[in-house]
PDB file of N, CA and C in Angstrom:
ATOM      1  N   UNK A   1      24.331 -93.647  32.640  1.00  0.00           N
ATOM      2  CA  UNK A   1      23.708 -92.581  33.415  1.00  0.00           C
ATOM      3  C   UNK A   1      24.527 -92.322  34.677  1.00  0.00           C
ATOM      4  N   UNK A   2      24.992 -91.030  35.051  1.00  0.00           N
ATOM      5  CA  UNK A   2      25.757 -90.678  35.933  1.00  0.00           C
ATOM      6  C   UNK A   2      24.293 -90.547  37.163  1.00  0.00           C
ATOM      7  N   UNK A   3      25.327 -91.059  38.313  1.00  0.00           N
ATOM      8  CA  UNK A   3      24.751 -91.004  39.442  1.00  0.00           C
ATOM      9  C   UNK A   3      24.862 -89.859  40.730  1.00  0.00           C
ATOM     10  N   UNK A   4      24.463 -90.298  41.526  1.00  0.00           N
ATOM     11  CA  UNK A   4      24.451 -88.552  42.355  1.00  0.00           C
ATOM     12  C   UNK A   4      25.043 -89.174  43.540  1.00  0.00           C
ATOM     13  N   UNK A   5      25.902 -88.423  44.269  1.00  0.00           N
ATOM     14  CA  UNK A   5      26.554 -88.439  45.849  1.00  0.00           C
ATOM     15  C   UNK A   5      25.928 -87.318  46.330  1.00  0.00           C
ATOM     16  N   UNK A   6      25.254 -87.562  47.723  1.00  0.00           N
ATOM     17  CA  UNK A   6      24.380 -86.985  48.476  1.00  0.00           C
ATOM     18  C   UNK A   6      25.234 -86.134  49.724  1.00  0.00           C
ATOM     19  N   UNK A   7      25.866 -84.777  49.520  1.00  0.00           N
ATOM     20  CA  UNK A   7      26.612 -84.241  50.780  1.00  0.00           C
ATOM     21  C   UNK A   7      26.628 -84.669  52.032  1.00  0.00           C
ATOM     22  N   UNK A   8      27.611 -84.263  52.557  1.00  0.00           N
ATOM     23  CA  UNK A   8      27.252 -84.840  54.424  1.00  0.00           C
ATOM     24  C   UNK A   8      26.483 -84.154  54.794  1.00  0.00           C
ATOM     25  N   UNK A   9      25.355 -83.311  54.427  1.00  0.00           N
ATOM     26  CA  UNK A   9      24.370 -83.217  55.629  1.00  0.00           C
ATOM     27  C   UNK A   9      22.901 -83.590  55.518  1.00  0.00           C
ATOM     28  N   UNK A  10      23.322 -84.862  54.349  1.00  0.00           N
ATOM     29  CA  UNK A  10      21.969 -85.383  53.727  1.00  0.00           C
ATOM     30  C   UNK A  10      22.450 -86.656  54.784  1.00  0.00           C
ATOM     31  N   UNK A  11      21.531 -87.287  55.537  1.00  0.00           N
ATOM     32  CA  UNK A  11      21.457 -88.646  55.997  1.00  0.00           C
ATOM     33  C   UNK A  11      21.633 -89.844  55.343  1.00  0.00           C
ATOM     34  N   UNK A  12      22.893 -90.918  55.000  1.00  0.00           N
ATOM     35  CA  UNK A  12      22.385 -91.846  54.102  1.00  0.00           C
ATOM     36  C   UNK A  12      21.345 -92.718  54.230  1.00  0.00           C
ATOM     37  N   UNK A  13      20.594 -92.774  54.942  1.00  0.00           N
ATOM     38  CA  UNK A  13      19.074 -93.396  54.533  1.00  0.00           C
ATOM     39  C   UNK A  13      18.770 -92.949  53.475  1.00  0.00           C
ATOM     40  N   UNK A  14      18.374 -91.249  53.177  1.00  0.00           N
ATOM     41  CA  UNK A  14      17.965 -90.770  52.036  1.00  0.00           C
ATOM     42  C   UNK A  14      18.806 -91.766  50.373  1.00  0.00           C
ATOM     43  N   UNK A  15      20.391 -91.689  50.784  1.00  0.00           N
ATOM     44  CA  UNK A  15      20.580 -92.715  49.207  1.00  0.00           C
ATOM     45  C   UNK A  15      20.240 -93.844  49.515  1.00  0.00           C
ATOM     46  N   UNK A  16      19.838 -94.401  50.521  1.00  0.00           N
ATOM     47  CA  UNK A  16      19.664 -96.216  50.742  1.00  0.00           C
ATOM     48  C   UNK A  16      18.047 -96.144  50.063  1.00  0.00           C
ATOM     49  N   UNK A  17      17.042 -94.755  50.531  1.00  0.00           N
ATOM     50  CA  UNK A  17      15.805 -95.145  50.066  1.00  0.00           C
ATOM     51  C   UNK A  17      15.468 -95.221  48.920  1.00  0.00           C
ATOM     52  N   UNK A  18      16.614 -93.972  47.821  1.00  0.00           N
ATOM     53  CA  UNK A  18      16.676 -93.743  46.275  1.00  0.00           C
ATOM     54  C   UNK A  18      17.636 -95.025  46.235  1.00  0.00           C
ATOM     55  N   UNK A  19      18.272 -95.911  46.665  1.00  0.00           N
ATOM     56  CA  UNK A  19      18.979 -97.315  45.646  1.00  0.00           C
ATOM     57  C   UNK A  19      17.697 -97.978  45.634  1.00  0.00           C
ATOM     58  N   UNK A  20      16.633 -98.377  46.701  1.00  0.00           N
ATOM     59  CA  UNK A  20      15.514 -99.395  46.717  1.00  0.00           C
ATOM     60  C   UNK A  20      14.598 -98.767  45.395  1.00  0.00           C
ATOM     61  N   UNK A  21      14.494 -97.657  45.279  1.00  0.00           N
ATOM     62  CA  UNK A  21      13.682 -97.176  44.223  1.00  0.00           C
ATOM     63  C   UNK A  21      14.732 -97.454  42.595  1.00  0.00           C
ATOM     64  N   UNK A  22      15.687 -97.978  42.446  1.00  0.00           N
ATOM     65  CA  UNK A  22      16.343 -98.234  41.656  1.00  0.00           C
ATOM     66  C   UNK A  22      17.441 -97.353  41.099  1.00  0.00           C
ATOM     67  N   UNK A  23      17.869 -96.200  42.134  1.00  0.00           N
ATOM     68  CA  UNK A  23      18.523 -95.331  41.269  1.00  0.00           C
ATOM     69  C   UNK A  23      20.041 -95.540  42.060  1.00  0.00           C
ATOM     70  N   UNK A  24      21.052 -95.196  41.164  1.00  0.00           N
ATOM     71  CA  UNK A  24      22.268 -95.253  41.471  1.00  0.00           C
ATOM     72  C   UNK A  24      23.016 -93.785  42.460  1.00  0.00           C
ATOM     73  N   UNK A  25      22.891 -94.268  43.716  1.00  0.00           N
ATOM     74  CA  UNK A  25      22.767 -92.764  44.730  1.00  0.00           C
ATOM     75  C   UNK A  25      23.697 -93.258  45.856  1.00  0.00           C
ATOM     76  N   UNK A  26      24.892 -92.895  46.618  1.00  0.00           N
ATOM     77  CA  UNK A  26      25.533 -92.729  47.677  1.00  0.00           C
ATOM     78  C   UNK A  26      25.313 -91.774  48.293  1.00  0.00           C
ATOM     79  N   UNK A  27      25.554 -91.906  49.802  1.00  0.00           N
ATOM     80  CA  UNK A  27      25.971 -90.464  50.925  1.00  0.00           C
ATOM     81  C   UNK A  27      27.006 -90.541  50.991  1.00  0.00           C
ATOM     82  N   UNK A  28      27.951 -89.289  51.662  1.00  0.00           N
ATOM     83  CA  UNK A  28      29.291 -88.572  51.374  1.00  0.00           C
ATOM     84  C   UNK A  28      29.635 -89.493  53.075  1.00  0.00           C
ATOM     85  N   UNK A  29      28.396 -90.042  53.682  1.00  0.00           N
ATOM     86  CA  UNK A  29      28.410 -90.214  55.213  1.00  0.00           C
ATOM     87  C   UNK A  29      28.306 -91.881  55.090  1.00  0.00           C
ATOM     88  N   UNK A  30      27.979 -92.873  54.079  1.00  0.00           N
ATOM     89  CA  UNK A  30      28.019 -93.906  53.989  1.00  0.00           C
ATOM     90  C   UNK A  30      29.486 -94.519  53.753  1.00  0.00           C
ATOM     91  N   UNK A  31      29.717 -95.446  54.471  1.00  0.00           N
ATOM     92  CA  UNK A  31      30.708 -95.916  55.600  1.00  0.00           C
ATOM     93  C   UNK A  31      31.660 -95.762  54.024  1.00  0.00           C
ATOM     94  N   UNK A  32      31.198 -96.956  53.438  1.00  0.00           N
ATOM     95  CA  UNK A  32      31.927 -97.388  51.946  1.00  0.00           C
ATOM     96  C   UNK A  32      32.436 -96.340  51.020  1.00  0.00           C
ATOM     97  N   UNK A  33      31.819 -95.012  51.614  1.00  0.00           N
ATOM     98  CA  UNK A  33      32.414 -93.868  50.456  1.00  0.00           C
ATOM     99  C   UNK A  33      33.209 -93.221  51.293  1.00  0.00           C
ATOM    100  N   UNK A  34      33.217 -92.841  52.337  1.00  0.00           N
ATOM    101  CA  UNK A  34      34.738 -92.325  53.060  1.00  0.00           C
ATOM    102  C   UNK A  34      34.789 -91.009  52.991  1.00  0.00           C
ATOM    103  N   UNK A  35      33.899 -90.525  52.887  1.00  0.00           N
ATOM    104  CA  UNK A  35      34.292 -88.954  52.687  1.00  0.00           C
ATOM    105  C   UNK A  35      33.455 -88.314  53.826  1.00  0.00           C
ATOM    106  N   UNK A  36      33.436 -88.957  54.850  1.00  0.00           N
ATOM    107  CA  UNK A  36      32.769 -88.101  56.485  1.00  0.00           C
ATOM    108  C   UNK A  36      33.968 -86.685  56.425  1.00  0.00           C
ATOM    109  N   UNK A  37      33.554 -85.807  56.916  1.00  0.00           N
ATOM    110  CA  UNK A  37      34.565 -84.493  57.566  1.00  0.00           C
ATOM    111  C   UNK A  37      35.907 -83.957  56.306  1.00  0.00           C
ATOM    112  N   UNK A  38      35.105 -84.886  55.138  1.00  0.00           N
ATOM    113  CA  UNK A  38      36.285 -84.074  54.137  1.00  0.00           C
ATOM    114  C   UNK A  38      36.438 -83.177  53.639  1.00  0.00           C
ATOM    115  N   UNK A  39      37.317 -82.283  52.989  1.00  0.00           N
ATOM    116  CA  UNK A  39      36.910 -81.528  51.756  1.00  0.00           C
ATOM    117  C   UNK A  39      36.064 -81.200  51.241  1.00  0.00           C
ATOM    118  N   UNK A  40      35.440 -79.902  50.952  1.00  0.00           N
ATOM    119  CA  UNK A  40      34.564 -79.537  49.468  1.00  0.00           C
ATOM    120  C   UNK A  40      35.131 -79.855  48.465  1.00  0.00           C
ATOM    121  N   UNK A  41      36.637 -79.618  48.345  1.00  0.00           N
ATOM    122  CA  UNK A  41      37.472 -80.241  47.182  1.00  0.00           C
ATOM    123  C   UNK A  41      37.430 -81.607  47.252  1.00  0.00           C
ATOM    124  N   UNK A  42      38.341 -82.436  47.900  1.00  0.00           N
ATOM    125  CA  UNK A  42      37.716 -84.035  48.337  1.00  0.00           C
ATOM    126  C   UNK A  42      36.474 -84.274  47.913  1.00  0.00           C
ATOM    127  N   UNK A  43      35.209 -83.622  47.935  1.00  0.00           N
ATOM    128  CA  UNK A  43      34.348 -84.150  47.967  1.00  0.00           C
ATOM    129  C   UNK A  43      33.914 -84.247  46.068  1.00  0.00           C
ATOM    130  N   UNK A  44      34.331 -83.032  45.700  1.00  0.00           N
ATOM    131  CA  UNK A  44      34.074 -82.605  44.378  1.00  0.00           C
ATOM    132  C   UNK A  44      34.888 -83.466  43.395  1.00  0.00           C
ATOM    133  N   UNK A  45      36.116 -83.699  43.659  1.00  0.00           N
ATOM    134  CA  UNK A  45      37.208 -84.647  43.368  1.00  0.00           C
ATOM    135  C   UNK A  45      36.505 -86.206  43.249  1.00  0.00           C
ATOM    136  N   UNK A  46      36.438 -86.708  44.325  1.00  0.00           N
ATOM    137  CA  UNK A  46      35.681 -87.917  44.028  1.00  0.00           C
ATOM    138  C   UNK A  46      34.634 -88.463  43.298  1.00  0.00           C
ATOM    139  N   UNK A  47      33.287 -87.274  43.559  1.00  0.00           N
ATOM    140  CA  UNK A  47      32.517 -87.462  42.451  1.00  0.00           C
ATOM    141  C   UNK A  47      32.925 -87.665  41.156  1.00  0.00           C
ATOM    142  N   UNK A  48      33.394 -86.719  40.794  1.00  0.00           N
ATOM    143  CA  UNK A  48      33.787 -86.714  39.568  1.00  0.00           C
ATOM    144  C   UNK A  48      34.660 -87.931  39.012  1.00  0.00           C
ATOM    145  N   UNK A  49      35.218 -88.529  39.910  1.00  0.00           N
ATOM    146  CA  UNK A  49      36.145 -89.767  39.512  1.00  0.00           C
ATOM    147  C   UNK A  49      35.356 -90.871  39.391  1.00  0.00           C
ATOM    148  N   UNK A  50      34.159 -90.747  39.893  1.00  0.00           N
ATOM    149  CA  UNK A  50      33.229 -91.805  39.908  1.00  0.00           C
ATOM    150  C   UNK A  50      31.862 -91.207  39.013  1.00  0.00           C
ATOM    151  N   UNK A  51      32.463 -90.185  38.180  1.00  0.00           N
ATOM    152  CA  UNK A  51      30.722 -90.018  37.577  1.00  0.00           C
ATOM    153  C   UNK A  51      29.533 -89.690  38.486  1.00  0.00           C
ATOM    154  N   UNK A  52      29.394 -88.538  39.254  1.00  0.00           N
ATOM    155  CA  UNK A  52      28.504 -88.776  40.073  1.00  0.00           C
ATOM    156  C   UNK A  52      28.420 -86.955  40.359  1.00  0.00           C
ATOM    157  N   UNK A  53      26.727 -86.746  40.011  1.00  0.00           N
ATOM    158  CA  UNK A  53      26.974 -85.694  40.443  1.00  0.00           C
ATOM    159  C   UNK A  53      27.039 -84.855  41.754  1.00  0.00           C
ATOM    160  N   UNK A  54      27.239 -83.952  42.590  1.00  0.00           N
ATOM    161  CA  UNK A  54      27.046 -84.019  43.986  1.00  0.00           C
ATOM    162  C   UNK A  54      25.823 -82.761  44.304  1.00  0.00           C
ATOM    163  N   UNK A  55      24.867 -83.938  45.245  1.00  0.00           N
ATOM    164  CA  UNK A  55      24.002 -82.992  46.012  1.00  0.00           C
ATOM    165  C   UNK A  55      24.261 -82.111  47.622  1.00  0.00           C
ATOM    166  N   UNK A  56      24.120 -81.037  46.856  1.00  0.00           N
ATOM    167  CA  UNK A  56      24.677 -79.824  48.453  1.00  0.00           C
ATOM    168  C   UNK A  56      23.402 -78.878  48.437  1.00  0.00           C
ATOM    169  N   UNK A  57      23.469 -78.556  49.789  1.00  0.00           N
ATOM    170  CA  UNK A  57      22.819 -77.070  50.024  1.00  0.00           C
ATOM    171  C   UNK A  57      23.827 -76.343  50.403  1.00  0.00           C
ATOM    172  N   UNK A  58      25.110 -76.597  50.448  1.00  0.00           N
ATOM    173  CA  UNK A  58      26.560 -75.702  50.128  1.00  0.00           C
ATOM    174  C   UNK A  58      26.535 -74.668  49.273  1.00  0.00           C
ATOM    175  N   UNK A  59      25.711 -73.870  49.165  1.00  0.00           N
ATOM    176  CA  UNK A  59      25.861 -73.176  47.575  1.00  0.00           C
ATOM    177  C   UNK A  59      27.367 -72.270  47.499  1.00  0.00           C
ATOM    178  N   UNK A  60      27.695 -71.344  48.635  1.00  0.00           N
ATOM    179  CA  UNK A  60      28.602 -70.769  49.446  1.00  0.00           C
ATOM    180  C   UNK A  60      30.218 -71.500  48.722  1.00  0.00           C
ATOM    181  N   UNK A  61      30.648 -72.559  49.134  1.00  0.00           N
ATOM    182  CA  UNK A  61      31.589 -73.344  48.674  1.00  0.00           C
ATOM    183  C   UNK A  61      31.638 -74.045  47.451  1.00  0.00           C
ATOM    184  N   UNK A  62      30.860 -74.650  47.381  1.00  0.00           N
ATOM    185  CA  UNK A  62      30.450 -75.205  46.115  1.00  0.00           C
ATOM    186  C   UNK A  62      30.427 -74.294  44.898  1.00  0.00           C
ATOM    187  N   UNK A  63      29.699 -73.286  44.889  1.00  0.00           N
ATOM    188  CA  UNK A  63      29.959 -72.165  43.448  1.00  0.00           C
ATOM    189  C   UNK A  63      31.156 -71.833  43.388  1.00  0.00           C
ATOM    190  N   UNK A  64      31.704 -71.373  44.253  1.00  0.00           N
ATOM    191  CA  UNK A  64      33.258 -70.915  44.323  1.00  0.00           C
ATOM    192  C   UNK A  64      34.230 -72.161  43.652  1.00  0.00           C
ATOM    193  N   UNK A  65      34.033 -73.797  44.046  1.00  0.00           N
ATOM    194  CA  UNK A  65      34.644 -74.654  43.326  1.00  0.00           C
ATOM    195  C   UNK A  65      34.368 -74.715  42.529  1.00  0.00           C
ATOM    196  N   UNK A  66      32.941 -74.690  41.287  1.00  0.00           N
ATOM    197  CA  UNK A  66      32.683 -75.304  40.581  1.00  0.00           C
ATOM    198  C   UNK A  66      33.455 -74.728  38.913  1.00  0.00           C
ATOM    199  N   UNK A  67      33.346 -73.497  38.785  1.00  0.00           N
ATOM    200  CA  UNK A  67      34.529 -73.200  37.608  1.00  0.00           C
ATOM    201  C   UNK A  67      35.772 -73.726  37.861  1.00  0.00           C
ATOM    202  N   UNK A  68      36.575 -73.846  39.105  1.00  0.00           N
ATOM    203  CA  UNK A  68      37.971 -74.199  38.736  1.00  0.00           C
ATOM    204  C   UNK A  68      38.199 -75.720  39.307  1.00  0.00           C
ATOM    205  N   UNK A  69      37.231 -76.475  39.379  1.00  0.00           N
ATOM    206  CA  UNK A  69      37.438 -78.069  39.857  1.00  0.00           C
ATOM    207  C   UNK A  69      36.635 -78.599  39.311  1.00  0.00           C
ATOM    208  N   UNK A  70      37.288 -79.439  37.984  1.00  0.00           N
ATOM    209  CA  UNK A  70      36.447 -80.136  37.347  1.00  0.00           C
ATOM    210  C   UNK A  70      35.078 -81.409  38.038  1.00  0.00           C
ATOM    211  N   UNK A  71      34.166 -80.979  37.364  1.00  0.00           N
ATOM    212  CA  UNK A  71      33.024 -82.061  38.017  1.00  0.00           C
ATOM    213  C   UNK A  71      32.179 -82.676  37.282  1.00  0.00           C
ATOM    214  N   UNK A  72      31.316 -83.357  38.158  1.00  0.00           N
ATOM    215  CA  UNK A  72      30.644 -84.440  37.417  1.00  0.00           C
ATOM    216  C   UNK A  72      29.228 -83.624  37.127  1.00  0.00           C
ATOM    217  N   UNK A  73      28.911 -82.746  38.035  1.00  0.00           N
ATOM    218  CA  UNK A  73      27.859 -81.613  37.930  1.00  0.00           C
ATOM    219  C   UNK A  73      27.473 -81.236  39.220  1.00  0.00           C
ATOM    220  N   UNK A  74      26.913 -80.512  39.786  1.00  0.00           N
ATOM    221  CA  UNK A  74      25.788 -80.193  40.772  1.00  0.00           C
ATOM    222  C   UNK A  74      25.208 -79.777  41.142  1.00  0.00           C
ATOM    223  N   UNK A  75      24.046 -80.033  42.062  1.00  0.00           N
ATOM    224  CA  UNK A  75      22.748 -79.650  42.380  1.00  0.00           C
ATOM    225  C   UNK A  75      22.591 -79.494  43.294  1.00  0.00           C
ATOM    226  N   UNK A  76      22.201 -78.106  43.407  1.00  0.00           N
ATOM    227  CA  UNK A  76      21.917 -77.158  44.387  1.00  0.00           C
ATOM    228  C   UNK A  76      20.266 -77.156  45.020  1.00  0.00           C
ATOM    229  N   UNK A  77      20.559 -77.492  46.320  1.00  0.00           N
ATOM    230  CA  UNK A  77      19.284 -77.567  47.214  1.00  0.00           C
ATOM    231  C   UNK A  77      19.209 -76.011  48.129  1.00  0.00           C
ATOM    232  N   UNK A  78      17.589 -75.911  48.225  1.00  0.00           N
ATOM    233  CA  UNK A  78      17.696 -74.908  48.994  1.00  0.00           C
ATOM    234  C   UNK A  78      17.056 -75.692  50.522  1.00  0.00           C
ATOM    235  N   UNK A  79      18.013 -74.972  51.389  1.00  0.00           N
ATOM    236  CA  UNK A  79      17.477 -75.344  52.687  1.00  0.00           C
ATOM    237  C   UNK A  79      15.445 -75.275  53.242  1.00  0.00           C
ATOM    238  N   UNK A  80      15.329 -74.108  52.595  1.00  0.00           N
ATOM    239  CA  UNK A  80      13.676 -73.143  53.030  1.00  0.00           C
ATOM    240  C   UNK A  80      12.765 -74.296  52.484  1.00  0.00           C
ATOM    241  N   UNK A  81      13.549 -74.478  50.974  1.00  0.00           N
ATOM    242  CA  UNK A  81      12.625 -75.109  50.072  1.00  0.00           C
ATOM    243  C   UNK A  81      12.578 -76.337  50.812  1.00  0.00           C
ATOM    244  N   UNK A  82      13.567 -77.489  51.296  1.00  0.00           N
ATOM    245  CA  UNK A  82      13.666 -78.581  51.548  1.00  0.00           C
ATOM    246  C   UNK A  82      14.355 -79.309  52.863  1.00  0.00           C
ATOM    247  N   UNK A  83      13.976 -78.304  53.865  1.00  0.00           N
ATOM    248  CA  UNK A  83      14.565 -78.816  54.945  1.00  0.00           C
ATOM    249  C   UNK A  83      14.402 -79.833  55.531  1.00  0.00           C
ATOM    250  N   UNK A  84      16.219 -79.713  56.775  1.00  0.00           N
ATOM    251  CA  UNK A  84      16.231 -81.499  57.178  1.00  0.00           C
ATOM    252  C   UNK A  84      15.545 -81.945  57.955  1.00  0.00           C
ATOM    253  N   UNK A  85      14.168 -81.983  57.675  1.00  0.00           N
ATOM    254  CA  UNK A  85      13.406 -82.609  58.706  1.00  0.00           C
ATOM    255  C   UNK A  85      12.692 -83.784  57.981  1.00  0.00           C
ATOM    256  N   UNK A  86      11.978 -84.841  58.781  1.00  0.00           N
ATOM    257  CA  UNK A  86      11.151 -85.818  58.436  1.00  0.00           C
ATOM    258  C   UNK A  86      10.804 -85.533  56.635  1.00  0.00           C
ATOM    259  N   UNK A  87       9.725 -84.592  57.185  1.00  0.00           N
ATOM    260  CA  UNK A  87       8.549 -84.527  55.923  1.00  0.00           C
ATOM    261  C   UNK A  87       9.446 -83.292  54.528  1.00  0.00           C
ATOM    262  N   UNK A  88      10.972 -82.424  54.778  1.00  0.00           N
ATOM    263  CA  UNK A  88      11.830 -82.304  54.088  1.00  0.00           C
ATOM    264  C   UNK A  88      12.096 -82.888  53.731  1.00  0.00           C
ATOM    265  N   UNK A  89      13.045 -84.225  53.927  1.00  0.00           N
ATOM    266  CA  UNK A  89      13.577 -84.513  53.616  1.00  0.00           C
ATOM    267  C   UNK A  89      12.956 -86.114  52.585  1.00  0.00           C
ATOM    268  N   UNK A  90      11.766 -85.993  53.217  1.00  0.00           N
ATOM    269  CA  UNK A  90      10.557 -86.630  52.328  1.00  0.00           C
ATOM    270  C   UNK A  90      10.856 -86.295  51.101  1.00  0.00           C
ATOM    271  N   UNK A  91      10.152 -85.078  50.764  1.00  0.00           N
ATOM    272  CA  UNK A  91      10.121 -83.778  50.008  1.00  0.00           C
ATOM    273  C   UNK A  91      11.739 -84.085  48.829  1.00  0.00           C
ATOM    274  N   UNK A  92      12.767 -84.032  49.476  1.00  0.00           N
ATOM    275  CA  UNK A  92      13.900 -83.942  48.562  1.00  0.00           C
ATOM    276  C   UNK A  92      13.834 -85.349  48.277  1.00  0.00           C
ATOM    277  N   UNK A  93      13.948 -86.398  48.826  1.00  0.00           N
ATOM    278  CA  UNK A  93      13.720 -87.597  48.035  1.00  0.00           C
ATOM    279  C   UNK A  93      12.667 -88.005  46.765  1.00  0.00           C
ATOM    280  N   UNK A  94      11.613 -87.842  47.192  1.00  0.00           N
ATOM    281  CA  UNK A  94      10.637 -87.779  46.136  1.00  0.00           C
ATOM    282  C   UNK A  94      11.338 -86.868  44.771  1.00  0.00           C
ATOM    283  N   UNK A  95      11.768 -85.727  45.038  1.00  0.00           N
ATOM    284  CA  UNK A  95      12.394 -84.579  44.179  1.00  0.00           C
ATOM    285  C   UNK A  95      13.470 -85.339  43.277  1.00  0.00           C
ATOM    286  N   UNK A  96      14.544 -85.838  44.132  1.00  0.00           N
ATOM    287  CA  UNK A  96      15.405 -86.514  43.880  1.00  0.00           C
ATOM    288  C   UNK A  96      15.069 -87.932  42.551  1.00  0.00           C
ATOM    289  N   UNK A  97      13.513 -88.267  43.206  1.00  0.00           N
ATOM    290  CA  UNK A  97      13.724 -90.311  42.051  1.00  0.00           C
ATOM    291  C   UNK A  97      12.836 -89.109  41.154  1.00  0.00           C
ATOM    292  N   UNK A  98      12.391 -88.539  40.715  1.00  0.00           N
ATOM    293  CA  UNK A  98      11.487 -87.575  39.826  1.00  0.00           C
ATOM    294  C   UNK A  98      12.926 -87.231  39.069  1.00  0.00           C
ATOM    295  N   UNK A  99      13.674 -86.211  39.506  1.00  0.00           N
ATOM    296  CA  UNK A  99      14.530 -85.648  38.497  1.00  0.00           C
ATOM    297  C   UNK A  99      15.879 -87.005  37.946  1.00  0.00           C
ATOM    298  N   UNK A 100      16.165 -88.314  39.074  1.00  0.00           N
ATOM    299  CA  UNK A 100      16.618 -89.701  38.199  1.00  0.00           C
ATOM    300  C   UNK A 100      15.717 -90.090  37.329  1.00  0.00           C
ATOM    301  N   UNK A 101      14.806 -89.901  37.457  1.00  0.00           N
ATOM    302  CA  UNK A 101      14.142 -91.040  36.287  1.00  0.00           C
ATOM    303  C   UNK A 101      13.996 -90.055  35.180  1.00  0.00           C
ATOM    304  N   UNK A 102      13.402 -89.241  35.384  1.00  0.00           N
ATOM    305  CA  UNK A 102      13.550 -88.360  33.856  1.00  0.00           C
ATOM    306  C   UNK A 102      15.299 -88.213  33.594  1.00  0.00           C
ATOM    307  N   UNK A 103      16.187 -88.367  33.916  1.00  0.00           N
ATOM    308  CA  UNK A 103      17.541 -88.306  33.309  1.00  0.00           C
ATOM    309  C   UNK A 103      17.465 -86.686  32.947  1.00  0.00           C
ATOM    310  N   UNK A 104      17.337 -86.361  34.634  1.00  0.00           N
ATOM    311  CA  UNK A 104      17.506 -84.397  34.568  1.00  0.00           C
ATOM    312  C   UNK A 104      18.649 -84.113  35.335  1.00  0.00           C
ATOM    313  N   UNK A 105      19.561 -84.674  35.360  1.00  0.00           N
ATOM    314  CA  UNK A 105      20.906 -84.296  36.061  1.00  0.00           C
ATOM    315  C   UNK A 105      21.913 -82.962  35.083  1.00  0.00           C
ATOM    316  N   UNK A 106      22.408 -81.988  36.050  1.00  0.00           N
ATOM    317  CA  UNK A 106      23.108 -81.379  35.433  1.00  0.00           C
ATOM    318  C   UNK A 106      24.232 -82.148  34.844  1.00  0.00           C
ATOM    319  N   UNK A 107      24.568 -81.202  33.623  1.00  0.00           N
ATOM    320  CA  UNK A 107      25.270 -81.521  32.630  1.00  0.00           C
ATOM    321  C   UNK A 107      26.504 -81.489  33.255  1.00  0.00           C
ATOM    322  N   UNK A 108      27.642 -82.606  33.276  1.00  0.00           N
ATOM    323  CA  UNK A 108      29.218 -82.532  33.126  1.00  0.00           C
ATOM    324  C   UNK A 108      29.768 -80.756  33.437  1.00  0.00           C
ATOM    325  N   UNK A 109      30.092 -80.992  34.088  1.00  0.00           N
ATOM    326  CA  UNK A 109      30.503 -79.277  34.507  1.00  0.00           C
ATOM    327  C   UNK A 109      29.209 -78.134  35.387  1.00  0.00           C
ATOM    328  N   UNK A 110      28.353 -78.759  34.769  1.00  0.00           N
ATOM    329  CA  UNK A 110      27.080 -77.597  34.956  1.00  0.00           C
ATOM    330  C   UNK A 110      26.830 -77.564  36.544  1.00  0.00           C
ATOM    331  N   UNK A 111      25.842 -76.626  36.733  1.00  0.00           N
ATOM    332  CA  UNK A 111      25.593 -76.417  38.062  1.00  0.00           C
ATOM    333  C   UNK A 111      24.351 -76.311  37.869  1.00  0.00           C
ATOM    334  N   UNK A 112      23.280 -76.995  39.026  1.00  0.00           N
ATOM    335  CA  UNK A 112      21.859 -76.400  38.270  1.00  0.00           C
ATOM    336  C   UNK A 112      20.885 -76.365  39.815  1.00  0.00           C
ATOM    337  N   UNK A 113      19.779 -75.970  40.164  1.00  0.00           N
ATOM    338  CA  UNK A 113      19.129 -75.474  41.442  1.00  0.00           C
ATOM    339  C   UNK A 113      17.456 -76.753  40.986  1.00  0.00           C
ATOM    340  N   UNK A 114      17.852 -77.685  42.039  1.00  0.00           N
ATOM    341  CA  UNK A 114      16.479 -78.708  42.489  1.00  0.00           C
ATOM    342  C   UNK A 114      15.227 -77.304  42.695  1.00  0.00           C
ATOM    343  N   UNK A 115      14.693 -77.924  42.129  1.00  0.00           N
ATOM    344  CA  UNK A 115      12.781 -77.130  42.287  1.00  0.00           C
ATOM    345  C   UNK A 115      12.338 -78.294  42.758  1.00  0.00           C
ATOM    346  N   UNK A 116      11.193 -77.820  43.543  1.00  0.00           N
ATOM    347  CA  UNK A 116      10.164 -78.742  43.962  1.00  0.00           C
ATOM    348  C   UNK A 116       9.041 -79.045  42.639  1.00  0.00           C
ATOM    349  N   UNK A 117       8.552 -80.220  42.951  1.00  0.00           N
ATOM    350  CA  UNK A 117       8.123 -80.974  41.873  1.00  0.00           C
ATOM    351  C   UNK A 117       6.772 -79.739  41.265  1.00  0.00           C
ATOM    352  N   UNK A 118       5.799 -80.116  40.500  1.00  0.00           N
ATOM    353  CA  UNK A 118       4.967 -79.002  40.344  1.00  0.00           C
ATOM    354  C   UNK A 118       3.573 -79.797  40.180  1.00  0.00           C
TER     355      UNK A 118
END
């Protein structure tokens, strides 16, 4: 099961709280992954070298990479829907171990848009 890298403007607490819940999750901002102030390419690049799909509310950059830089997949957040606040970012975590555990990650290449749970 491919795992997800969480953009830099997700906090890594958010992947430290999805590893305690059991799922396989980094931030782009956690020390060990190295990718603070990099690339959209860099960033897209790595995932993919590691199986991992990447979470952005980048949609802007990110669509523009995603046909010509191969990837691991990604998932598109909307800011309105899930903003960075406390009880947001609540909100996208919960979202987040819901769509790991059902094994709903976009497909190898694919691009696909997080909904809130229902």
């Amino acid at each position: 099961m491919r795992g997800l890298l969480l953009d830099e403007m997700y906090p890594p607490v958010l992947a430290q709280k999805l590893r305690a819940q059991g799922h396989d999750v980094v931030a782009a901002l956690d020390v060990e992954v190295g990718l603070a102030s990099r690339s959209d390419d860099d960033v897209l690049a790595w995932a993919a070298r590691n199986d991992r799909c990447v979470v952005t509310e980048n949609v802007r950059d990110f669509a523009r990479l995603a046909p010509i830089v191969p990837h691991a997949g990604i998932v598109f957040v909307s800011a309105q829907r899930f903003p960075r606040t406390g009880r947001g970012l609540a909100l996208l975590g919960d979202t987040l171990d819901q769509l790991l555990a059902a094994g709903h990650l976009s497909p190898e290449g694919g691009v696909t848009w997080l909904s809130t749970p229902s």
